[in-house]
Structures are given as structure tokens and as C-alpha cells.
C-alpha atoms as a PDB file:
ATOM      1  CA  UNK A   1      17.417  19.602 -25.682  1.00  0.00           C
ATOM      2  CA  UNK A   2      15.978  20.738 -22.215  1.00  0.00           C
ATOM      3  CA  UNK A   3      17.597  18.466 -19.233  1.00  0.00           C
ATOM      4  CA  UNK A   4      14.929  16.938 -17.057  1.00  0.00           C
ATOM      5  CA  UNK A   5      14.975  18.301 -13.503  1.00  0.00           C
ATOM      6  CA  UNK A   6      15.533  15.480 -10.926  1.00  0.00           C
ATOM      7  CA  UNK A   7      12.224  15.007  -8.990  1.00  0.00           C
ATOM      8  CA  UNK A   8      12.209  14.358  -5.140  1.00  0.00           C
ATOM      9  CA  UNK A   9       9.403  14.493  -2.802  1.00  0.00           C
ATOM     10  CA  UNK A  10      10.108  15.179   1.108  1.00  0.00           C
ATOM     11  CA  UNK A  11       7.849  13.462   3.664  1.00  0.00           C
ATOM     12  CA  UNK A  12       7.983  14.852   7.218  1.00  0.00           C
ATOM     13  CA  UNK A  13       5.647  15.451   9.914  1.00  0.00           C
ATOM     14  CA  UNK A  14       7.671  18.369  11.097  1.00  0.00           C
ATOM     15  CA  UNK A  15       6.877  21.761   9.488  1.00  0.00           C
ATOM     16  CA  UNK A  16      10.410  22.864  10.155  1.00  0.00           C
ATOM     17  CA  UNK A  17      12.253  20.252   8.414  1.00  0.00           C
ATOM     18  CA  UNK A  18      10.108  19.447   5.310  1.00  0.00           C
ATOM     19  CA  UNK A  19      10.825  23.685   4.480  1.00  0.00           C
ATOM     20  CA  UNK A  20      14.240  23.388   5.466  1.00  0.00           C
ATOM     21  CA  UNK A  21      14.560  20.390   3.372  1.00  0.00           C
ATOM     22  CA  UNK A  22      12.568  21.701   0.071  1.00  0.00           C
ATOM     23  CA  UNK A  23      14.432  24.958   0.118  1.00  0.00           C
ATOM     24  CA  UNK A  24      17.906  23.155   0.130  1.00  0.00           C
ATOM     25  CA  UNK A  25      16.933  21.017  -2.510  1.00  0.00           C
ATOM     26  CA  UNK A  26      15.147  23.913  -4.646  1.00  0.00           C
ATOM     27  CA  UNK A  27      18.339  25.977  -4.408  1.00  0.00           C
ATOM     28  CA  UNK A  28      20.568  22.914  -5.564  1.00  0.00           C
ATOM     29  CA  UNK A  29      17.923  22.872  -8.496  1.00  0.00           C
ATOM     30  CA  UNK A  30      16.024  20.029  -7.957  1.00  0.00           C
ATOM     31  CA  UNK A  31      12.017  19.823  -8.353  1.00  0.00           C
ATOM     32  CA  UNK A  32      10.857  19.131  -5.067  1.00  0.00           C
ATOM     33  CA  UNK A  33       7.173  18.111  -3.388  1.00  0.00           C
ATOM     34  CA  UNK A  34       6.475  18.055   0.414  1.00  0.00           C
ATOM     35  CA  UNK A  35       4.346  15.614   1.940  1.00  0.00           C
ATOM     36  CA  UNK A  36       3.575  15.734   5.871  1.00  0.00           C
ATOM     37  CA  UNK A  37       2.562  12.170   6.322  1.00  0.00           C
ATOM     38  CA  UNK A  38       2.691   9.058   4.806  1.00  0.00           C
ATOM     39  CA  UNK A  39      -0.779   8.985   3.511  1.00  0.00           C
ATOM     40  CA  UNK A  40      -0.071  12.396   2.204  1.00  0.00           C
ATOM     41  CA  UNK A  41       2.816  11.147   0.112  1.00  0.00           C
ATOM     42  CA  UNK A  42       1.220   8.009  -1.173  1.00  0.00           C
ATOM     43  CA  UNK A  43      -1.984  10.593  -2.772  1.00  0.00           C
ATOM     44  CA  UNK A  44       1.179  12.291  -4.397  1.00  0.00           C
ATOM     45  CA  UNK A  45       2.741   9.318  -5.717  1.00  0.00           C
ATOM     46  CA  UNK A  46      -0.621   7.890  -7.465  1.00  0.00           C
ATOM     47  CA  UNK A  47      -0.088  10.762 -10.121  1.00  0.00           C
ATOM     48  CA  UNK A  48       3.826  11.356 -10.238  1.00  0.00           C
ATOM     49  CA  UNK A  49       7.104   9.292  -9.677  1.00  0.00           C
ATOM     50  CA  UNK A  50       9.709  10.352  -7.988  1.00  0.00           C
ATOM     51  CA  UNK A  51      13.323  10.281  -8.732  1.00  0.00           C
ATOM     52  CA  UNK A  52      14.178  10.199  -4.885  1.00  0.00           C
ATOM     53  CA  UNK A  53      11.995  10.261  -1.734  1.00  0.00           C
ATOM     54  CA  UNK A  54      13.132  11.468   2.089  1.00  0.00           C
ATOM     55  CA  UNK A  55      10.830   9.997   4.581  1.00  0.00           C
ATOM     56  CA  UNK A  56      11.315  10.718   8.318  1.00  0.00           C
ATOM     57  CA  UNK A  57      10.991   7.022   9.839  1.00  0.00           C
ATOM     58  CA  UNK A  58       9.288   8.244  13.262  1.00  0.00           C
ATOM     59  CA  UNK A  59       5.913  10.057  12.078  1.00  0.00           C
ATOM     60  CA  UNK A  60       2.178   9.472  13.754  1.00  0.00           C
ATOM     61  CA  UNK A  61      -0.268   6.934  11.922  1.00  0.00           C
ATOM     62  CA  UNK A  62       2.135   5.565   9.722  1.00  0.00           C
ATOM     63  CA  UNK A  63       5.385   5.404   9.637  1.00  0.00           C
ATOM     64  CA  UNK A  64       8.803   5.890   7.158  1.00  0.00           C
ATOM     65  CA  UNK A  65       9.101   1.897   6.650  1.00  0.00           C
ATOM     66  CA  UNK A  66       5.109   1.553   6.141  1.00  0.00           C
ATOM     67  CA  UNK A  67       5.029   4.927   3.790  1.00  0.00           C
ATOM     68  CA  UNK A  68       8.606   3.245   1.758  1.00  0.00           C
ATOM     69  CA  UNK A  69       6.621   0.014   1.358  1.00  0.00           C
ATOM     70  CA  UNK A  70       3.618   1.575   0.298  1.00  0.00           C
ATOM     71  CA  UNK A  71       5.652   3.940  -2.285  1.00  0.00           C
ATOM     72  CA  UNK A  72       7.264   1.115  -3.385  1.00  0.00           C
ATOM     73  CA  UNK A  73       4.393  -0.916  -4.467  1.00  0.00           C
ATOM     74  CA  UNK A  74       2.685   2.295  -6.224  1.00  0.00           C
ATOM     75  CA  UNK A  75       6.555   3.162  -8.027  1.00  0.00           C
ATOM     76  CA  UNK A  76       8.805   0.356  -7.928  1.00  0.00           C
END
């Protein structure tokens, strides 16, 4: 029986650290979406859950609390 790859998704405004990020977590094996803003990650979560979720809490328009609320109430 094929394992189930743990899904994450990586929410960042900053180019820089959402590859950094994804790469690290690709090469420790884990399935891994990027997202660069709240709004962004909240389209994504409408048609997949996510195992885990790294939000940056300082990003324009809305921010890591707002987007973890918001993910919350689509995926509890």
C-alpha cells in the first residue's frame, strides 16, 4: 500500500522565501503548494486540504492571522 505524501502549502509574499521554503520541504519529501498572498491561498484551499500551512504573518492586504482564520473556516 502506497503511503500518502504529507501535504503543506507555503504562503509568503516574498518570492525568495516561498522557493526557499518549497524546495526544503520537496527535498524532505513532502507535497508542497505556494501561495503569495492570503487570498491566493484561500482559492487553493477551496479545492484541497492541507496537512500543514506556513503563513508569513506580515503580508499586504491581508494578513497571516486573517489568511489562518479564513483557512480555518474553509478546513477546520
Amino acid at each position: 500500500m502506497k503511503e500518502r505524501k504529507m501535504s503543506v502549502l507555503v504562503v509568503d509574499d516574498e518570492e525568495i522565501v516561498r522557493d526557499f521554503l518549497s524546495r526544503f520541504l520537496l527535498f524532505k519529501g513532502l507535497e508542497v503548494e505556494t501561495a503569495e498572498s492570503g487570498l491566493d491561498a484561500l482559492k487553493l484551499a477551496e479545492n484541497k486540504s492541507f496537512d500543514l500551512v506556513f503563513i508569513d504573518v506580515r503580508m499586504p492586504k491581508m494578513n497571516g492571522l486573517e489568511t489562518f482564520r479564513a483557512l480555518k473556516a474553509i478546513s477546520p
